[in-house]
PDB file of N, CA and C in Angstrom:
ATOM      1  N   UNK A   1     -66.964 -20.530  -2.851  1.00  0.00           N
ATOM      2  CA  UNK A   1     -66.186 -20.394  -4.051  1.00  0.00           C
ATOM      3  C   UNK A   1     -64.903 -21.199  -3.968  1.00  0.00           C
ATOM      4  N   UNK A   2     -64.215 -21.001  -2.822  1.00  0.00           N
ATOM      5  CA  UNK A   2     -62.870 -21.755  -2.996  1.00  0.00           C
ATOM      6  C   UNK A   2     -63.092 -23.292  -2.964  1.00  0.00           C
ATOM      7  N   UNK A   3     -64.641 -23.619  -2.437  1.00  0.00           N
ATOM      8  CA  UNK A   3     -64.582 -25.248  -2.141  1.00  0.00           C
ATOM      9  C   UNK A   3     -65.251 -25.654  -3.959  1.00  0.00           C
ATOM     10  N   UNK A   4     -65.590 -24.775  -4.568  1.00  0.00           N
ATOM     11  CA  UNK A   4     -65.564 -24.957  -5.630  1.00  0.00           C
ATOM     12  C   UNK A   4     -64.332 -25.184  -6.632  1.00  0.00           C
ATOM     13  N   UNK A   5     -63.475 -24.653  -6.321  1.00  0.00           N
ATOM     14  CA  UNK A   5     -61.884 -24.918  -6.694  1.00  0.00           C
ATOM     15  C   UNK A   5     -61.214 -25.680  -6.554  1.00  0.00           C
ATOM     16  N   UNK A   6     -61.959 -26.679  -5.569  1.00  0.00           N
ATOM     17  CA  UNK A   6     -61.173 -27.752  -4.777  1.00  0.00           C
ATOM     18  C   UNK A   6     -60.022 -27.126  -3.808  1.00  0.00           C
ATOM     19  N   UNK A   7     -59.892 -25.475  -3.257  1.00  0.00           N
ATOM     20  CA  UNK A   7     -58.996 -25.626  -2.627  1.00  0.00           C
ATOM     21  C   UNK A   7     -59.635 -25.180  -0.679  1.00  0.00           C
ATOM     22  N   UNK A   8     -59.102 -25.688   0.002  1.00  0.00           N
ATOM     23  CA  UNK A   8     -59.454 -25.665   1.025  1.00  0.00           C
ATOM     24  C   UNK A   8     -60.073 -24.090   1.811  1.00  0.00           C
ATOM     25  N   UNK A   9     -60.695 -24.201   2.477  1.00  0.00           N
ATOM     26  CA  UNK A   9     -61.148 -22.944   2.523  1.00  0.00           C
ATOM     27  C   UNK A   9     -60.149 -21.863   3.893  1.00  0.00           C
ATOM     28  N   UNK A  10     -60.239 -20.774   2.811  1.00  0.00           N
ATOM     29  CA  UNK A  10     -59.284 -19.479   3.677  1.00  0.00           C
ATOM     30  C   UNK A  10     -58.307 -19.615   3.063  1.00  0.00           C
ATOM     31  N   UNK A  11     -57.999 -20.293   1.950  1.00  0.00           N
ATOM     32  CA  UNK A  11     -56.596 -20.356   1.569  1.00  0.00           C
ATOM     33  C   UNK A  11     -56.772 -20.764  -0.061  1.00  0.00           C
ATOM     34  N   UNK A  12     -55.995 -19.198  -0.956  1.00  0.00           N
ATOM     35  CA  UNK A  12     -56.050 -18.930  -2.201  1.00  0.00           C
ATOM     36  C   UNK A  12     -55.550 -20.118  -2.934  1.00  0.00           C
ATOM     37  N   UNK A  13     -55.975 -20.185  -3.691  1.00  0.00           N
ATOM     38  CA  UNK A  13     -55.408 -20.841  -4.521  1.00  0.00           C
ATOM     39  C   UNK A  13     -54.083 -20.822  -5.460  1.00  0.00           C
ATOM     40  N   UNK A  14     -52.831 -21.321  -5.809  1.00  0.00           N
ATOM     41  CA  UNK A  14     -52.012 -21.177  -6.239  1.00  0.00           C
ATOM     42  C   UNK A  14     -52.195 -20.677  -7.203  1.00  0.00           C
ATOM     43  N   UNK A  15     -51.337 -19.554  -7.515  1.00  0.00           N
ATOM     44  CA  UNK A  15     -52.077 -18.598  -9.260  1.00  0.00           C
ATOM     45  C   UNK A  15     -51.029 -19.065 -10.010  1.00  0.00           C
ATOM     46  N   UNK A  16     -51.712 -19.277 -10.991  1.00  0.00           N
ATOM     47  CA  UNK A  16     -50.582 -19.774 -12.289  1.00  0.00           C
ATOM     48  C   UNK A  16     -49.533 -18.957 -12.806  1.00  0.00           C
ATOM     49  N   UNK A  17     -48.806 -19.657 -13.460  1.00  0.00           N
ATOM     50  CA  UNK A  17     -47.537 -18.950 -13.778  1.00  0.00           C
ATOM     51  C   UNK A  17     -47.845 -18.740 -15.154  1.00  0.00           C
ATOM     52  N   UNK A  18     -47.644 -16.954 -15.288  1.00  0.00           N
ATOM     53  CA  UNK A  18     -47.394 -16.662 -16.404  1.00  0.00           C
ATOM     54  C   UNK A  18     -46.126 -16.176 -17.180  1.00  0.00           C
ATOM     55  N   UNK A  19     -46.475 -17.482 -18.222  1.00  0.00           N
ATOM     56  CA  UNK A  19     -45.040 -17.712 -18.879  1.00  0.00           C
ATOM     57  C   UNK A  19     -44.701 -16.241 -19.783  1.00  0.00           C
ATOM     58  N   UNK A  20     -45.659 -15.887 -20.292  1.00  0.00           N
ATOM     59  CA  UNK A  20     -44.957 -14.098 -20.843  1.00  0.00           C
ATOM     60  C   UNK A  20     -44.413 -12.638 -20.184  1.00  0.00           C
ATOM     61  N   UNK A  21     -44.614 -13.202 -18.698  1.00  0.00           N
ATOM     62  CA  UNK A  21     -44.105 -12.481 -17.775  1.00  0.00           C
ATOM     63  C   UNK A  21     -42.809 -11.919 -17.659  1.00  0.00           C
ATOM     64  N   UNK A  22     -42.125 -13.253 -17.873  1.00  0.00           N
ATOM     65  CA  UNK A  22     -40.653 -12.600 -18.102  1.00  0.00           C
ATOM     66  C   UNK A  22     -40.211 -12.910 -19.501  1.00  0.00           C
ATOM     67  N   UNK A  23     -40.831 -12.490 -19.982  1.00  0.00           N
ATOM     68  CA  UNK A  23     -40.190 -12.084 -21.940  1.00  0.00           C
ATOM     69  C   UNK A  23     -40.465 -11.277 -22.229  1.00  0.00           C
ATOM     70  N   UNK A  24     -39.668 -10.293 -23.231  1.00  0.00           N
ATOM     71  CA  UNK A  24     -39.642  -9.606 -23.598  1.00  0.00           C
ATOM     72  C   UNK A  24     -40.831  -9.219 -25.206  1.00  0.00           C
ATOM     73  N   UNK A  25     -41.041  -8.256 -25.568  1.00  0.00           N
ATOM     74  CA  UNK A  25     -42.019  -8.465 -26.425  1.00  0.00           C
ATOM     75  C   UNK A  25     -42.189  -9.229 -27.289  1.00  0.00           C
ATOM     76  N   UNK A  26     -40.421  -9.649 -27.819  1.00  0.00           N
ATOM     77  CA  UNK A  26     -40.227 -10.857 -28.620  1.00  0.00           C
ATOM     78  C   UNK A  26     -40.550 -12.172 -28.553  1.00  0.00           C
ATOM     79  N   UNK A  27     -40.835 -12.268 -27.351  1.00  0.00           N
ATOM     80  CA  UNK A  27     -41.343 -13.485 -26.611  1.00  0.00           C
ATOM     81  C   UNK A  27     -39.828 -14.460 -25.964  1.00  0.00           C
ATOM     82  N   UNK A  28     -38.761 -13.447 -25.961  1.00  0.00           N
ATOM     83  CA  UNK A  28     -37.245 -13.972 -25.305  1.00  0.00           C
ATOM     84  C   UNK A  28     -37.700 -13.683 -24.217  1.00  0.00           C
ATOM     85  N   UNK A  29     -37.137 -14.619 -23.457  1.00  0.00           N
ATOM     86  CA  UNK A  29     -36.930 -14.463 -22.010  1.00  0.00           C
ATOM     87  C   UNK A  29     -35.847 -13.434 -21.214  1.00  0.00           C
ATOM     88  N   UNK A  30     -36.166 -12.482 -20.092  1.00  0.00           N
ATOM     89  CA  UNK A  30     -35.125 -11.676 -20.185  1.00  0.00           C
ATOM     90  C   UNK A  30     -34.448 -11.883 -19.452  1.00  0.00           C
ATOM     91  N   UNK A  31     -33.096 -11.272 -19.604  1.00  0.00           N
ATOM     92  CA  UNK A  31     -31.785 -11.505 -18.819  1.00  0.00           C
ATOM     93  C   UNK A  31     -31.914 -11.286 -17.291  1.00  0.00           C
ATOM     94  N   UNK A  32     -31.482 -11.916 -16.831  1.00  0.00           N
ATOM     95  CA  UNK A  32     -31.407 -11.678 -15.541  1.00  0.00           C
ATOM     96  C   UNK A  32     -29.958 -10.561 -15.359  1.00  0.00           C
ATOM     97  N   UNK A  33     -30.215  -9.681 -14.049  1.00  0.00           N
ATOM     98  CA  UNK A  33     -28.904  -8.567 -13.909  1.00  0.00           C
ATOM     99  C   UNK A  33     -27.839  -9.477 -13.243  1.00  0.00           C
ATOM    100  N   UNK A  34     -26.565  -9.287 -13.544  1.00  0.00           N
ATOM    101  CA  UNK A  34     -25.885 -10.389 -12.795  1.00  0.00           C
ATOM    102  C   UNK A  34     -25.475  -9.183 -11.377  1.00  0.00           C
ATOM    103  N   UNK A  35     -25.594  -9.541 -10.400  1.00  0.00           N
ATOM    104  CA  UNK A  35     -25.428  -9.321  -9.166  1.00  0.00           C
ATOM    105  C   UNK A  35     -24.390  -9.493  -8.279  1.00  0.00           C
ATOM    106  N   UNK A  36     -23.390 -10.103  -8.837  1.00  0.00           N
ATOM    107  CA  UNK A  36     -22.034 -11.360  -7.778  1.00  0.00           C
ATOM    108  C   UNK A  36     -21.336  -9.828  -8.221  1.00  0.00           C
ATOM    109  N   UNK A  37     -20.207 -10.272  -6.994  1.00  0.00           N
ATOM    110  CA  UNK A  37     -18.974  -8.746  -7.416  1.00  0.00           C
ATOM    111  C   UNK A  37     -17.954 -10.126  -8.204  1.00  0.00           C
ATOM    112  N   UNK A  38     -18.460  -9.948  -9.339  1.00  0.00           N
ATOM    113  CA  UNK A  38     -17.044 -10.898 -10.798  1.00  0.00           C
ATOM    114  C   UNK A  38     -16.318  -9.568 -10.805  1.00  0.00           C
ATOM    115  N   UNK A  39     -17.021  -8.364 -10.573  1.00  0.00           N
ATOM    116  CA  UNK A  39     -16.121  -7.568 -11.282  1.00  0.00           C
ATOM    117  C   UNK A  39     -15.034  -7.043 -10.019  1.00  0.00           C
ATOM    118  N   UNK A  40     -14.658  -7.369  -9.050  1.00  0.00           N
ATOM    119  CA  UNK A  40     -13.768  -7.421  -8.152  1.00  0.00           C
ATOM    120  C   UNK A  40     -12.645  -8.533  -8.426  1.00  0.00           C
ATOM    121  N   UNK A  41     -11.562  -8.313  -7.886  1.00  0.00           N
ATOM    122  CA  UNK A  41     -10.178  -9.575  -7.946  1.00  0.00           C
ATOM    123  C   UNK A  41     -11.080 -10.115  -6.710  1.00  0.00           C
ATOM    124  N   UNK A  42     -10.712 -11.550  -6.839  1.00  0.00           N
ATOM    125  CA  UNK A  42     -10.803 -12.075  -5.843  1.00  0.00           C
ATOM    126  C   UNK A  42      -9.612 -12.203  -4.932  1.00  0.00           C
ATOM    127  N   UNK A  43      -9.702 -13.153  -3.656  1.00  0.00           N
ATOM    128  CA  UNK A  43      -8.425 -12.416  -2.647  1.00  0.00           C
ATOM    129  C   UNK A  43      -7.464 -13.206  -3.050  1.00  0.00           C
ATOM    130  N   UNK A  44      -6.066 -13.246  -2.936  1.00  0.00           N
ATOM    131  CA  UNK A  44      -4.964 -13.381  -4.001  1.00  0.00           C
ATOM    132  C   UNK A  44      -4.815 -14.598  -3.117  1.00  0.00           C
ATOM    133  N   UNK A  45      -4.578 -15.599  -3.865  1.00  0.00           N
ATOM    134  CA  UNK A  45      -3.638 -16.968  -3.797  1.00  0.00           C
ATOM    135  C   UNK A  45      -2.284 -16.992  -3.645  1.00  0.00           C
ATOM    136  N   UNK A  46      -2.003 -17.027  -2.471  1.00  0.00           N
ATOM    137  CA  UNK A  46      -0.169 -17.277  -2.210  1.00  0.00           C
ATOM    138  C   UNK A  46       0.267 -18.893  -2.281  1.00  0.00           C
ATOM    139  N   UNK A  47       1.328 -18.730  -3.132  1.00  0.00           N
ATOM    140  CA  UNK A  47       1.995 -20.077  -3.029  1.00  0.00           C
ATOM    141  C   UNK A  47       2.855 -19.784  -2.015  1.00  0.00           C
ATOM    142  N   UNK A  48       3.920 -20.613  -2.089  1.00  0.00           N
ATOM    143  CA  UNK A  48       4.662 -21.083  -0.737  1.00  0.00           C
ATOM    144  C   UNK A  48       5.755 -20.283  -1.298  1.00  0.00           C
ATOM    145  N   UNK A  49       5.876 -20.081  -2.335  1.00  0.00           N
ATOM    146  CA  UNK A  49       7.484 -19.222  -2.612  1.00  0.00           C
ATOM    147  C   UNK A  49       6.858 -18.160  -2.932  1.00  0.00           C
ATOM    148  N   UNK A  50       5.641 -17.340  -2.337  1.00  0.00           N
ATOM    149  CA  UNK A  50       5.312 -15.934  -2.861  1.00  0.00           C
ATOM    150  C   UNK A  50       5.089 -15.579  -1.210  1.00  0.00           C
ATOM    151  N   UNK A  51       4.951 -16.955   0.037  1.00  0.00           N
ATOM    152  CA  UNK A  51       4.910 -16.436   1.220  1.00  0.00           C
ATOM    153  C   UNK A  51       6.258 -16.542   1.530  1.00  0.00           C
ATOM    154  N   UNK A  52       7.134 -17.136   1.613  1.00  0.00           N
ATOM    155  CA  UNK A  52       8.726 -17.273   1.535  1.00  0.00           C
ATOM    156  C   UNK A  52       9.722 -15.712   0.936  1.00  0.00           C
ATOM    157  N   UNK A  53       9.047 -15.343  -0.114  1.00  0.00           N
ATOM    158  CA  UNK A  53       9.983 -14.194  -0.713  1.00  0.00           C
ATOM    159  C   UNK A  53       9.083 -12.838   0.345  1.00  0.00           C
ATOM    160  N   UNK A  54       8.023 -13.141   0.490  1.00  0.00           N
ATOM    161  CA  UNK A  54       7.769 -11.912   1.600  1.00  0.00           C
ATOM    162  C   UNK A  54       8.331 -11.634   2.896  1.00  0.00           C
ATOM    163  N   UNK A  55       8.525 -13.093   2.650  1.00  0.00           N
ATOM    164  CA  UNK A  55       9.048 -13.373   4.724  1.00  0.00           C
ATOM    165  C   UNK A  55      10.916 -12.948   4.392  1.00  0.00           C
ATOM    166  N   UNK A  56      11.308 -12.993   2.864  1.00  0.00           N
ATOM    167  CA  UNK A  56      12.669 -12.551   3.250  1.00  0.00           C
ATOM    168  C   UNK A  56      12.651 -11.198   2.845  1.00  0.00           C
ATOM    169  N   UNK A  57      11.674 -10.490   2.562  1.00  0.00           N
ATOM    170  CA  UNK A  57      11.642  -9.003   2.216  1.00  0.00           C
ATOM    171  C   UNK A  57      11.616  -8.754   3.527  1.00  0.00           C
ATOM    172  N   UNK A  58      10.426  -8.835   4.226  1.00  0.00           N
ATOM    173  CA  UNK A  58      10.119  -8.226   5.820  1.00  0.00           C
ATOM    174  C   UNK A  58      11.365  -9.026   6.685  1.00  0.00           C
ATOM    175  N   UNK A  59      12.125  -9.707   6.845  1.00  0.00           N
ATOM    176  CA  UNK A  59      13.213 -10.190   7.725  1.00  0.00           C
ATOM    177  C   UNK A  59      13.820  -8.820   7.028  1.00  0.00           C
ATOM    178  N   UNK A  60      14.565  -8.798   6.460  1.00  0.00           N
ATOM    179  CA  UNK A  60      15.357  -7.484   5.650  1.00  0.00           C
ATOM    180  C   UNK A  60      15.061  -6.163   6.477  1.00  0.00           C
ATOM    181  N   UNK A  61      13.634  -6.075   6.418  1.00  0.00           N
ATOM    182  CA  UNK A  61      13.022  -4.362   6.960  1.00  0.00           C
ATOM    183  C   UNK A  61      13.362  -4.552   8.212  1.00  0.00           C
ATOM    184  N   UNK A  62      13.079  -6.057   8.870  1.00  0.00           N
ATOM    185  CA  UNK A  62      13.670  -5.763  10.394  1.00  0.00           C
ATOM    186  C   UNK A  62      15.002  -5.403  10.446  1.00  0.00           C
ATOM    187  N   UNK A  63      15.859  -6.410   9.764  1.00  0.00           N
ATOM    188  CA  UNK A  63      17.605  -5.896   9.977  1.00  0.00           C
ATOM    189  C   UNK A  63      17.785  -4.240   9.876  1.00  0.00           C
ATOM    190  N   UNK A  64      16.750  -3.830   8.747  1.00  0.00           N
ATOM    191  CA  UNK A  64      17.357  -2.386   8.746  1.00  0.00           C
ATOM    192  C   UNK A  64      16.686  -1.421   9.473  1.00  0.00           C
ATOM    193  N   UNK A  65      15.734  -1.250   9.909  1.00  0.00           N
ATOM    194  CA  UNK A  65      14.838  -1.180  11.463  1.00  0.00           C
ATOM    195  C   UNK A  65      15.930  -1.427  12.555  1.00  0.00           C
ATOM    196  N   UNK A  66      16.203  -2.842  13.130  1.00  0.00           N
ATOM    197  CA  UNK A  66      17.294  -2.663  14.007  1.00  0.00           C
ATOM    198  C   UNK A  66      18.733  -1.907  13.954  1.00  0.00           C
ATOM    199  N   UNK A  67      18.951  -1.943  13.069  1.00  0.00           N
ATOM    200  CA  UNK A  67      20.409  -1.081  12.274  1.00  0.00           C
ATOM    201  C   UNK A  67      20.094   0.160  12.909  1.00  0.00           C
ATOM    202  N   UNK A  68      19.096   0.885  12.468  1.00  0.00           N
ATOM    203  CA  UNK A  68      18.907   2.567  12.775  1.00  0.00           C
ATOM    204  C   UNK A  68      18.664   2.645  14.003  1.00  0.00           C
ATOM    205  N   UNK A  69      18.044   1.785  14.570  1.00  0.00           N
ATOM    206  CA  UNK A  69      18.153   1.817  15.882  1.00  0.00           C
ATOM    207  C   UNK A  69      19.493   1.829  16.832  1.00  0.00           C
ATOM    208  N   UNK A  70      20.010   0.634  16.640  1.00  0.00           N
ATOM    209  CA  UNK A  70      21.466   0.652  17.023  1.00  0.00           C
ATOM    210  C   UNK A  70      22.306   1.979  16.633  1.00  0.00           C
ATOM    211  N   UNK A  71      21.690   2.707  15.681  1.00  0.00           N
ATOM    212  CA  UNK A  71      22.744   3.880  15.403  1.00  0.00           C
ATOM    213  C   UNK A  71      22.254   5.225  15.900  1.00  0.00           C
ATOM    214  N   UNK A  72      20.755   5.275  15.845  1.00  0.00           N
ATOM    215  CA  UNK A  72      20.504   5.846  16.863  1.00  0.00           C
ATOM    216  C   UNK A  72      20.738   6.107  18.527  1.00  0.00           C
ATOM    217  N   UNK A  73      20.661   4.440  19.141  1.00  0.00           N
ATOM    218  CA  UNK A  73      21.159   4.467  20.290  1.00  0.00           C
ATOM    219  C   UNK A  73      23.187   4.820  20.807  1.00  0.00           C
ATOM    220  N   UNK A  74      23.726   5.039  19.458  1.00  0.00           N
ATOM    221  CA  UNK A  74      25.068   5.195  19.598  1.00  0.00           C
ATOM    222  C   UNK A  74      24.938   6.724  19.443  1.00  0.00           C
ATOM    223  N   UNK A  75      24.500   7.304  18.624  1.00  0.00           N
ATOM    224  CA  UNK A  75      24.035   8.515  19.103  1.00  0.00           C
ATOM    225  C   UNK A  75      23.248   9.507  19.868  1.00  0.00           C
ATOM    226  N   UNK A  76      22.510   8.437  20.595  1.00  0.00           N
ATOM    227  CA  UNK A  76      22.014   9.183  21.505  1.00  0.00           C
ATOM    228  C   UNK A  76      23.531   9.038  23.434  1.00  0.00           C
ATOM    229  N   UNK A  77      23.684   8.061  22.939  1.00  0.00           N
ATOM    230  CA  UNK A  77      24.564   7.999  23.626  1.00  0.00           C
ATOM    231  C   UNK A  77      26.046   9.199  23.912  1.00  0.00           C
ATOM    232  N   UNK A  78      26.474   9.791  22.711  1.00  0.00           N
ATOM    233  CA  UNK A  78      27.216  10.637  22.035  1.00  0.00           C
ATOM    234  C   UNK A  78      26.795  12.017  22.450  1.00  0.00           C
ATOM    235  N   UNK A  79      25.577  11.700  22.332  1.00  0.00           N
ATOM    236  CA  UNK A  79      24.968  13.344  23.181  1.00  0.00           C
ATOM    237  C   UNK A  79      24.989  13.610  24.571  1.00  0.00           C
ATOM    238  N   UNK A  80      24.646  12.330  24.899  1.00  0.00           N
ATOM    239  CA  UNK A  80      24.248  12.639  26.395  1.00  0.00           C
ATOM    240  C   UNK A  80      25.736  12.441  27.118  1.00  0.00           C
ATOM    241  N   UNK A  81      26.870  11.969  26.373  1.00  0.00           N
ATOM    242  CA  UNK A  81      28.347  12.577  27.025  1.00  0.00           C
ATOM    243  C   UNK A  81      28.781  14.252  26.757  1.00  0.00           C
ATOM    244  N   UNK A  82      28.441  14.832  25.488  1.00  0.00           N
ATOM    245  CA  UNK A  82      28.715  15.790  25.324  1.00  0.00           C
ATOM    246  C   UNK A  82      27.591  16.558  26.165  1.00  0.00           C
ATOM    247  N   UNK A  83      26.225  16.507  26.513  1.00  0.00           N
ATOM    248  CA  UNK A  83      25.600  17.062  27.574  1.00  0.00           C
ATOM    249  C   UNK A  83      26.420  16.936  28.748  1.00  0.00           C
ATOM    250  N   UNK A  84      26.838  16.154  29.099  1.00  0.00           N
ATOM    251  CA  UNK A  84      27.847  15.753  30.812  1.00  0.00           C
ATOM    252  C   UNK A  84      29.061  16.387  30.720  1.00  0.00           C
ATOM    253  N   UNK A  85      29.513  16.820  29.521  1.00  0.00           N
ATOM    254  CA  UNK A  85      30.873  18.014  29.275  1.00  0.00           C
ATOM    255  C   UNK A  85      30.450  19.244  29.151  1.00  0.00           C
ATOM    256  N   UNK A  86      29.249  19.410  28.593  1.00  0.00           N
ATOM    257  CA  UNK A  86      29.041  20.598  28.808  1.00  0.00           C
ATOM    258  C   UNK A  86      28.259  21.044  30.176  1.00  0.00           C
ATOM    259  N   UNK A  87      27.539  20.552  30.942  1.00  0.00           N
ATOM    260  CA  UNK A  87      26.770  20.338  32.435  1.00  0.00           C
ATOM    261  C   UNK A  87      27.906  20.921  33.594  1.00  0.00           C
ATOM    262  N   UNK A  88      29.365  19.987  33.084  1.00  0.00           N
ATOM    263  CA  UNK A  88      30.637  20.120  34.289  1.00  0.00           C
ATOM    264  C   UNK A  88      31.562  21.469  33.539  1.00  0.00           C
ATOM    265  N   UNK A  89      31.376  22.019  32.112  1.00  0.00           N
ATOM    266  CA  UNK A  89      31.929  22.962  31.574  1.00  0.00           C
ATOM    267  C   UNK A  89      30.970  24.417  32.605  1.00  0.00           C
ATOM    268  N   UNK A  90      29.821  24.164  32.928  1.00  0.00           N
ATOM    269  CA  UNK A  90      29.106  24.989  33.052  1.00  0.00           C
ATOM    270  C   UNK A  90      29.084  25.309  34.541  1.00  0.00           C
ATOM    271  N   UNK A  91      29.490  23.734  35.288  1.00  0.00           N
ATOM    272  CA  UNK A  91      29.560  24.169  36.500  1.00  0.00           C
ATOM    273  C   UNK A  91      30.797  25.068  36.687  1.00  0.00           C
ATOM    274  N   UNK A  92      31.808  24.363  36.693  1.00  0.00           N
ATOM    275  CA  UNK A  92      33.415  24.866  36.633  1.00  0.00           C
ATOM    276  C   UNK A  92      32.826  26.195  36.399  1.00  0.00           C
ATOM    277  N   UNK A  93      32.439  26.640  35.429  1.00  0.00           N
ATOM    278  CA  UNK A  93      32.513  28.597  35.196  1.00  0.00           C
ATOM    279  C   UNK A  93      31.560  29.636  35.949  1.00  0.00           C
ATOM    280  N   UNK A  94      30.841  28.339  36.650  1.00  0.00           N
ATOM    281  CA  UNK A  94      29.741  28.973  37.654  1.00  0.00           C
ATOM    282  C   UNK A  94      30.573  29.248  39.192  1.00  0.00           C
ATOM    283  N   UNK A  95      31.088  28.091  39.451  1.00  0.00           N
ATOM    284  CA  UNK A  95      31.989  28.088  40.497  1.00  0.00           C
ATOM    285  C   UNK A  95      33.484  29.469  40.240  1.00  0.00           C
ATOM    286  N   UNK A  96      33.908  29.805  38.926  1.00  0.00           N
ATOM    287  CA  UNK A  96      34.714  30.605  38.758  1.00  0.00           C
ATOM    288  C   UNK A  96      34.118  31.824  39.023  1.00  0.00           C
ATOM    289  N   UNK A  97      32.897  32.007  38.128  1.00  0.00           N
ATOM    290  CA  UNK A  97      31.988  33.146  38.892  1.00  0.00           C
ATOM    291  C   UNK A  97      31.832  33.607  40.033  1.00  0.00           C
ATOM    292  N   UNK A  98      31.334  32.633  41.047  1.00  0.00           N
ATOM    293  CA  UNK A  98      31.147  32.520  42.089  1.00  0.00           C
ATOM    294  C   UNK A  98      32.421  33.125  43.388  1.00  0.00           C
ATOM    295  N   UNK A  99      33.692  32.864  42.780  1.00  0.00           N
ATOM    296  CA  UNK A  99      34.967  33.106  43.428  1.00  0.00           C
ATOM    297  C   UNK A  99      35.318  34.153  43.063  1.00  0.00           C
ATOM    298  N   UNK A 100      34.571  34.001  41.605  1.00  0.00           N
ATOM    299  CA  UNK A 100      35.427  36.222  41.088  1.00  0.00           C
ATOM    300  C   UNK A 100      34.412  36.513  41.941  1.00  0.00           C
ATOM    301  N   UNK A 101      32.958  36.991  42.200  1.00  0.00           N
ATOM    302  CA  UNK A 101      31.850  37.715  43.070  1.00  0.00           C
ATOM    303  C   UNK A 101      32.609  37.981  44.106  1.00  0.00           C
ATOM    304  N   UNK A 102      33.029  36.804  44.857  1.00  0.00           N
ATOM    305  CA  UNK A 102      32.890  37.113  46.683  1.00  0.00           C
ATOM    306  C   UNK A 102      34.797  38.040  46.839  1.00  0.00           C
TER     307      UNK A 102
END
């Protein structure tokens, strides 16, 4: 049968394309589903003065990042003298203790 077809044997023959396949009863062809994400932003385009005004926003967050820091470290500093006044307040009254006891 297939060498009757002219096509080589063990191997079908190409089946024709049927053109009403994809139309609709009207005989329109139907839409294809669109598939791409259009409906997403795509990823944003920076110019050079939209990477420039970021870079002086974030320079900014560092200055004020280092700022609290620095004021933090002045206060932590502030404590740990008033810990060392109160440490030698505590000895002194331990040692007074110690002399009222004996």
């Amino acid at each position: 049968m297939a060498a009757a077809t002219g096509a080589p044997l063990g191997l079908n023959p190409r089946p024709k394309p049927n053109p009403s396949a994809n139309c609709r009863s009207g005989g329109k062809p139907a839409a294809l589903a669109d598939i791409t994400n259009t409906g997403r932003p795509g990823p944003p385009r920076h110019t050079m003065a939209d990477v420039l005004k970021e870079n002086a926003k974030l320079a900014q967050l560092v200055a004020q990042k280092t700022k609290i820091i620095e004021l933090s470290g002045v206060e932590i500093n502030k404590l740990r003298a008033a810990l060392h006044s109160t440490h030698q307040q505590n000895l002194h009254l331990a040692q007074a203790h110690s002399q009222i006891t004996a």
